[in-house]
C-alpha atoms as a PDB file:
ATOM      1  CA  UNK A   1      64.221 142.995 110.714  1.00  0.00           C
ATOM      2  CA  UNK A   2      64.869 140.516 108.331  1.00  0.00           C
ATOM      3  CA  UNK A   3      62.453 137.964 110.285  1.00  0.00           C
ATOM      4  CA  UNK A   4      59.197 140.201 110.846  1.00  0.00           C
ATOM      5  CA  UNK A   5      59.748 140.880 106.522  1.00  0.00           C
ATOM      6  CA  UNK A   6      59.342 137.232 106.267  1.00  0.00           C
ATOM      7  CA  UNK A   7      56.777 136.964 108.606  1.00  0.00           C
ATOM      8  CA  UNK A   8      55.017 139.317 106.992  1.00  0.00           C
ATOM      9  CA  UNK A   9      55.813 137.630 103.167  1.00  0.00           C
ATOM     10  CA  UNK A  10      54.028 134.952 105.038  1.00  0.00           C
ATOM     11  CA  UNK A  11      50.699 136.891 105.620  1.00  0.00           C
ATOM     12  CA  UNK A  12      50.277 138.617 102.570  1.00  0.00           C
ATOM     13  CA  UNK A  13      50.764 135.164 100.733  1.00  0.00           C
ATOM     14  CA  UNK A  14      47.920 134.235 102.709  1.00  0.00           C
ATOM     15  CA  UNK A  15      45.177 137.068 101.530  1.00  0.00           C
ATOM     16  CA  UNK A  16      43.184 135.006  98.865  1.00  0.00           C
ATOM     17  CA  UNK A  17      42.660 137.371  96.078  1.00  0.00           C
ATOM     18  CA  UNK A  18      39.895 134.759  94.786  1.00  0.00           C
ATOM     19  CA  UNK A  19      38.062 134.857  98.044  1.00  0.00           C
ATOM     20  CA  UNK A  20      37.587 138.772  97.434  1.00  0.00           C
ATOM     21  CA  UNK A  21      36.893 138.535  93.758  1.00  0.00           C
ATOM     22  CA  UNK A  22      34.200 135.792  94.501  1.00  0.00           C
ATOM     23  CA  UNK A  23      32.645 137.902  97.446  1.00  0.00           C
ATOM     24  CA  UNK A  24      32.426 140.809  94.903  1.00  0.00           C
ATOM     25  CA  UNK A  25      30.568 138.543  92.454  1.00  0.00           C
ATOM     26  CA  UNK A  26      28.292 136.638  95.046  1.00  0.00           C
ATOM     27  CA  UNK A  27      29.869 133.719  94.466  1.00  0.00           C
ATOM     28  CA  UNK A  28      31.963 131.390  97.245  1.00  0.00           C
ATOM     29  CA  UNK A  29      34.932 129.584  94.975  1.00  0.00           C
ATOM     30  CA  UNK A  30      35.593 127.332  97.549  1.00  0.00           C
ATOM     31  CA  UNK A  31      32.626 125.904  96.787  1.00  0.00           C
ATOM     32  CA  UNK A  32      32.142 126.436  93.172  1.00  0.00           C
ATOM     33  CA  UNK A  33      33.819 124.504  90.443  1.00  0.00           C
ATOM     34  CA  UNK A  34      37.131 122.580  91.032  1.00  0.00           C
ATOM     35  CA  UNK A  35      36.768 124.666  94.835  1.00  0.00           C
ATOM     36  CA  UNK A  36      40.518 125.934  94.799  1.00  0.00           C
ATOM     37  CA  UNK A  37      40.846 129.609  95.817  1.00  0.00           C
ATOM     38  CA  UNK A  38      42.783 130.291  92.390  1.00  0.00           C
ATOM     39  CA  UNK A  39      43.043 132.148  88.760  1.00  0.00           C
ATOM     40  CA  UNK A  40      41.717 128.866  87.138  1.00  0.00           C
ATOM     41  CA  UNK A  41      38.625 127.824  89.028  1.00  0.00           C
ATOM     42  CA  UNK A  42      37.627 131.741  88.794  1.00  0.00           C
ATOM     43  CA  UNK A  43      37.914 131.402  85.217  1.00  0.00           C
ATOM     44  CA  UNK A  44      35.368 128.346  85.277  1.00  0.00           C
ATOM     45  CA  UNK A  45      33.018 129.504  87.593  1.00  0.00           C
ATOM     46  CA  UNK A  46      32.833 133.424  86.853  1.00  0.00           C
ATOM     47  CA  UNK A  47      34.711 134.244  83.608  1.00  0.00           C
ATOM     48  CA  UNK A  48      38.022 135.797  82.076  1.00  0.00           C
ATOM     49  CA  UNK A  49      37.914 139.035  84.091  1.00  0.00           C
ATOM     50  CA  UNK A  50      37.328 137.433  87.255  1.00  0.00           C
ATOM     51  CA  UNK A  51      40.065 134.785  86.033  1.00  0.00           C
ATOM     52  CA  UNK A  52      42.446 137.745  85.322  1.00  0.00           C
ATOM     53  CA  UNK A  53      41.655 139.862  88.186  1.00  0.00           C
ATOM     54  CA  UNK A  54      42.565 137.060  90.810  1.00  0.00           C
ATOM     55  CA  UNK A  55      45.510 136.391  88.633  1.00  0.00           C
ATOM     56  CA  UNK A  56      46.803 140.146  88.839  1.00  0.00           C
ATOM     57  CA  UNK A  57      46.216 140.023  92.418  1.00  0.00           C
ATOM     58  CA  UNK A  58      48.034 136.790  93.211  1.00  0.00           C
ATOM     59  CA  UNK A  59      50.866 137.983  91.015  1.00  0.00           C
ATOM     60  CA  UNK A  60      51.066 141.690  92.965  1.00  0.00           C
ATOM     61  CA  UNK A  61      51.363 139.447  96.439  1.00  0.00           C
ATOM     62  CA  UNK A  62      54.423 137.684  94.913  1.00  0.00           C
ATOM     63  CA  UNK A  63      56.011 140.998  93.093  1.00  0.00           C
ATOM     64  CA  UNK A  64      55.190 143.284  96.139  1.00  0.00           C
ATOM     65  CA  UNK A  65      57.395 140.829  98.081  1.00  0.00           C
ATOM     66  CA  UNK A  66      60.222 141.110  95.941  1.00  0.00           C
ATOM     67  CA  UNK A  67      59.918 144.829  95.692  1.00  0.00           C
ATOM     68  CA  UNK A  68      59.759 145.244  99.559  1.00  0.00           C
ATOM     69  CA  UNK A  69      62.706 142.851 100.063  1.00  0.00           C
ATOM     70  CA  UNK A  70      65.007 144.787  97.439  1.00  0.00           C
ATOM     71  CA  UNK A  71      63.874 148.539  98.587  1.00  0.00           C
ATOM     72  CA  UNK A  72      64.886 147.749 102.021  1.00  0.00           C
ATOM     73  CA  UNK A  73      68.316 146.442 100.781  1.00  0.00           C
ATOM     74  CA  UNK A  74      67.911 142.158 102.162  1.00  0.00           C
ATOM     75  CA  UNK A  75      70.079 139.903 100.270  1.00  0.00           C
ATOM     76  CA  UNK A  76      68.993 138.262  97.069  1.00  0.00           C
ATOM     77  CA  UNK A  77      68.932 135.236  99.394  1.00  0.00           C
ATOM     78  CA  UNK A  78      66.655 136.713 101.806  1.00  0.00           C
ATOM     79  CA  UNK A  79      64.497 137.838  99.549  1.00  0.00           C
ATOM     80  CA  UNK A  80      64.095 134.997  97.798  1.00  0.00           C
ATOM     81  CA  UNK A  81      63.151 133.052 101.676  1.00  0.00           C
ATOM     82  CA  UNK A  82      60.544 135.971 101.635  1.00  0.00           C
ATOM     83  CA  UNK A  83      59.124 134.643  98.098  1.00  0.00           C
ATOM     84  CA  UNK A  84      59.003 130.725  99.063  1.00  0.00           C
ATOM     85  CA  UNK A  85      56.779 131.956 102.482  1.00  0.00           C
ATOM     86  CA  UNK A  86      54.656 134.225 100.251  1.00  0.00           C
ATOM     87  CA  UNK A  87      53.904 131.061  98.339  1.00  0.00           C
ATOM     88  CA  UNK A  88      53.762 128.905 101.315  1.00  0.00           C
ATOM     89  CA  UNK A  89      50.992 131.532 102.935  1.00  0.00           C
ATOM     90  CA  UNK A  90      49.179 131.212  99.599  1.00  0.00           C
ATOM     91  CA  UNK A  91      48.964 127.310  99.872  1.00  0.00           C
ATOM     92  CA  UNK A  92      48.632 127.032 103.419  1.00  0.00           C
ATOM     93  CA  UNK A  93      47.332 129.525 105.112  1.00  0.00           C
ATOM     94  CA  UNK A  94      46.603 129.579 108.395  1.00  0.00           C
ATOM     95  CA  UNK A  95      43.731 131.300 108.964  1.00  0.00           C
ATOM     96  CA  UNK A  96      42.093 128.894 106.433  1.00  0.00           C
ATOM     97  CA  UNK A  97      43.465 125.724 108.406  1.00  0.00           C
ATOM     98  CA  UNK A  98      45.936 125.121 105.493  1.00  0.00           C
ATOM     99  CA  UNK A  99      43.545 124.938 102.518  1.00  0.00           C
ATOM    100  CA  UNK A 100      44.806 127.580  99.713  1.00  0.00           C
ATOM    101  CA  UNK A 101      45.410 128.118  96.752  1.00  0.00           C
ATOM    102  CA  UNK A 102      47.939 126.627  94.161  1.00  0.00           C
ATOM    103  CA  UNK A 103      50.543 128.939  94.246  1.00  0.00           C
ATOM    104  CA  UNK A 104      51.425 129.599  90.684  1.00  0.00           C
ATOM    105  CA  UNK A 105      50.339 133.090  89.977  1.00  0.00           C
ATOM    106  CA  UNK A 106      52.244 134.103  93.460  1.00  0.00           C
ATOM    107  CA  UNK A 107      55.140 131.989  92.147  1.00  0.00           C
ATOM    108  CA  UNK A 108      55.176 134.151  88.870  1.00  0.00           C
ATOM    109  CA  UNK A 109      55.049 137.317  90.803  1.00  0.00           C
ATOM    110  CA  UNK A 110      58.290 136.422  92.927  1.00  0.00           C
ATOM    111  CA  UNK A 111      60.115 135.034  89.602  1.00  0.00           C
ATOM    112  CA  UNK A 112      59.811 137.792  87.371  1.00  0.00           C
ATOM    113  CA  UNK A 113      60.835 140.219  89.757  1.00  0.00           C
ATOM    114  CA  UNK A 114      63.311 138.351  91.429  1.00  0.00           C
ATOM    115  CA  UNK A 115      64.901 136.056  88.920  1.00  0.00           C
ATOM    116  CA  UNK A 116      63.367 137.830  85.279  1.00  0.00           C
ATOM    117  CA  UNK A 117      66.288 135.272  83.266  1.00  0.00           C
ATOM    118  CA  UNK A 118      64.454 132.374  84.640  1.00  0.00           C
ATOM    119  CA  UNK A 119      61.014 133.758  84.440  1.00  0.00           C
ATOM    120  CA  UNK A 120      61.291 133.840  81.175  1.00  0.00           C
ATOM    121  CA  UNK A 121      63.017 130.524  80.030  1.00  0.00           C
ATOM    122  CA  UNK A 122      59.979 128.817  82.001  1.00  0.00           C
ATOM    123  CA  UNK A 123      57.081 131.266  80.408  1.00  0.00           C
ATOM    124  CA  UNK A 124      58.706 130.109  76.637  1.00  0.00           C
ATOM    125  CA  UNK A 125      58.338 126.645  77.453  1.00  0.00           C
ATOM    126  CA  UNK A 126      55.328 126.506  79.129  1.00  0.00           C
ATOM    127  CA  UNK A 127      54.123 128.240  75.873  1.00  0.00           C
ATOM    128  CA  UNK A 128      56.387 125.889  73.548  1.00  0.00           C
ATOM    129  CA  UNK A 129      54.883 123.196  75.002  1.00  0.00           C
ATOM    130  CA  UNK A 130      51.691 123.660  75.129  1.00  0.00           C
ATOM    131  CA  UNK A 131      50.543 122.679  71.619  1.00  0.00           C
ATOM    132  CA  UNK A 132      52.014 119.372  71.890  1.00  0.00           C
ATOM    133  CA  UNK A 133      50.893 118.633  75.699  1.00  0.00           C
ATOM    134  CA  UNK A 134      47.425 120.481  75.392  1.00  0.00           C
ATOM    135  CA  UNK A 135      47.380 120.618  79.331  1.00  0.00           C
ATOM    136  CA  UNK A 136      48.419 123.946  80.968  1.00  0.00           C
ATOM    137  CA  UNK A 137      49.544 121.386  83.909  1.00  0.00           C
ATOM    138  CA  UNK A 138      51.997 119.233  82.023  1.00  0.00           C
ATOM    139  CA  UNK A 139      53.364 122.503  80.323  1.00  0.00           C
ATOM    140  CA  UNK A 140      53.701 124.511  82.952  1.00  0.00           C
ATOM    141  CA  UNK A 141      55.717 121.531  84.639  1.00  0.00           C
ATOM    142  CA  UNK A 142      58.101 121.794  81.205  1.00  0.00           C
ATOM    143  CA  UNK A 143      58.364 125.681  82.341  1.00  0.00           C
ATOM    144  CA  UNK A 144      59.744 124.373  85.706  1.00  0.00           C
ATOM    145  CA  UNK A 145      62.102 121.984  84.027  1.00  0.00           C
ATOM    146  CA  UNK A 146      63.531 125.057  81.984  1.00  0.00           C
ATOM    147  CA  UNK A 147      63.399 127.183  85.219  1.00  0.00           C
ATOM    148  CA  UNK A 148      65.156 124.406  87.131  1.00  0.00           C
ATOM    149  CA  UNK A 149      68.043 124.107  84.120  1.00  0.00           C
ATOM    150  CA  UNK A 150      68.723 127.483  83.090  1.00  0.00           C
ATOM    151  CA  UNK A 151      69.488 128.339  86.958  1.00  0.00           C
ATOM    152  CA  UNK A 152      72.351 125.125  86.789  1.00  0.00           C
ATOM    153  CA  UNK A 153      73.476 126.335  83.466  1.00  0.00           C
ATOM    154  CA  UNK A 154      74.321 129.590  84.947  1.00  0.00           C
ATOM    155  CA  UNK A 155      74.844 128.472  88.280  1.00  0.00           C
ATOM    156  CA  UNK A 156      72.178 130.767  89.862  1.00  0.00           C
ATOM    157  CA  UNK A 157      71.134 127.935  91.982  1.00  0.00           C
ATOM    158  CA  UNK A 158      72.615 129.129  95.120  1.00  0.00           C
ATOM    159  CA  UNK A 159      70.130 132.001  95.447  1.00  0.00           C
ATOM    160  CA  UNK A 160      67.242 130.695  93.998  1.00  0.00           C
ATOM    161  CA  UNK A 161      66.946 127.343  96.077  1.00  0.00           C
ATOM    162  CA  UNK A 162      64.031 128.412  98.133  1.00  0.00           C
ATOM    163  CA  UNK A 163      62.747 128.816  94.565  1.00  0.00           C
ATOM    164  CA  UNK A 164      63.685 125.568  94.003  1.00  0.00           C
ATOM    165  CA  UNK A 165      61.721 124.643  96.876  1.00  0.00           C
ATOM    166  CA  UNK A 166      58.430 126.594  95.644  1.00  0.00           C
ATOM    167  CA  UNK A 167      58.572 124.268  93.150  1.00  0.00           C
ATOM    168  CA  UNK A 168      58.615 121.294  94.545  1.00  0.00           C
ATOM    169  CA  UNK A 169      55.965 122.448  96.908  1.00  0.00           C
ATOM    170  CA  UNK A 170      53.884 123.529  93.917  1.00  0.00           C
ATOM    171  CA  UNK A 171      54.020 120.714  91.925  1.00  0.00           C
ATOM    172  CA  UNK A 172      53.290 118.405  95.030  1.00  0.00           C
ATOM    173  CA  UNK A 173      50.019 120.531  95.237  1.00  0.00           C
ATOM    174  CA  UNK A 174      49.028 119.556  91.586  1.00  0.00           C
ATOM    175  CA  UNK A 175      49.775 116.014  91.657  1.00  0.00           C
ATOM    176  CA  UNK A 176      45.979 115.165  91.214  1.00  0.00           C
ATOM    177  CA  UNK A 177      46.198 117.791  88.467  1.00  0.00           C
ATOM    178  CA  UNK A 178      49.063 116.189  86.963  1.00  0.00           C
ATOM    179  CA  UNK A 179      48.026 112.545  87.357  1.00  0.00           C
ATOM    180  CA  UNK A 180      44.784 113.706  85.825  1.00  0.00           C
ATOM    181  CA  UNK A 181      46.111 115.197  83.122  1.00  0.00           C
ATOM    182  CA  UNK A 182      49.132 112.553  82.419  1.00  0.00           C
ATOM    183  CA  UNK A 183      45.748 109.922  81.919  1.00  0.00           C
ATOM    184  CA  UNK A 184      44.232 112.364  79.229  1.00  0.00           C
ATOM    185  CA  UNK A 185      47.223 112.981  77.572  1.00  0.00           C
ATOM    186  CA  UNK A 186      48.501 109.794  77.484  1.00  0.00           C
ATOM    187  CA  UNK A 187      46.228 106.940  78.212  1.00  0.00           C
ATOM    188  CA  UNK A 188      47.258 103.396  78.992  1.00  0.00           C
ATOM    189  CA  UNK A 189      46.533 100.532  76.988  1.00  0.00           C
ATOM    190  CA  UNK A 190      45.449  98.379  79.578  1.00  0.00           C
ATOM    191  CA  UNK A 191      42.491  96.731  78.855  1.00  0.00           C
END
């Protein structure tokens, strides 16, 4: 039982709420703007709603995940496997020959459901942050830090590892992102 509820974590990671949200609009966001399936390309190409509404719908895959997981009584453990494949169908889904999304609004989904402490400790510094990084990258890799410590400091690591592992996975799919953004916000002096 406990395999076909990650197998099916798996799928619903990989329903592109952007993809739906562009089609409604007329507009293909894989080829429009930055061309990522995500919250923040809709937000450049068609606007805040459109921005929000993929959002809210990327977030839902991660929560409904969680909620599914804990109604049918898995272990924390389990269900947190079930949110690192939700994540992993968002970024690479199959049907799309591996070219998703980013995974953050998914991420955010599973987390505050699943792990609300840590949710929160990486929401305050992404937002603490922010002012002095001006890049929603960079901050929301300060989140992660404070996601990655408060889970040591209460030594919550043992069921949120395959959180850990979104992570990683996550930030490796922003490293143009982050190298971009590093070079803005702090530019070399070489001449």
């Amino acid at each position: 039982m406990v395999i076909l509820y990650w197998i099916g974590s798996y799928l619903l990671g990989t329903v592109l709420t952007a993809l739906w949200i562009g089609k409604w609009k007329g507009v293909d966001l894989t080829a429009s703007g930055s061309g990522n399936p995500g919250a923040r390309n809709a937000l450049a190409v068609l606007g805040r709603r459109a921005s929000l509404l993929v959002f809210l719908g990327d977030f839902l895959k991660g929560s409904i995940v969680v909620w599914a997981g804990l109604w049918l009584e898995f272990s924390l453990l389990s269900v947190a496997v079930a949110g690192l494949l939700s994540v992993i169908g968002h970024i690479y889904p199959l049907w799309r020959k591996g070219r998703g999304g980013k995974g953050i609004s998914t991420f955010a989904g599973v987390a505050f459901w699943l792990t609300p402490d840590l949710f929160l400790a990486m929401i305050v510094l992404s937002f603490a942050f922010y002012p002095w990084l001006k890049s929603a990258t960079l901050s929301m890799l300060a989140g992660f830090s404070a996601f990655f410590a408060v889970a040591f400091a209460f030594q919550v690591q043992s069921v949120v590892w395959p959180l850990f592992l979104a992570i990683i996975i996550i930030v490796i799919r922003h490293k143009v992102d982050i190298k971009i953004s590093m070079e803005t916000r702090f530019p070399s002096n070489k001449a």
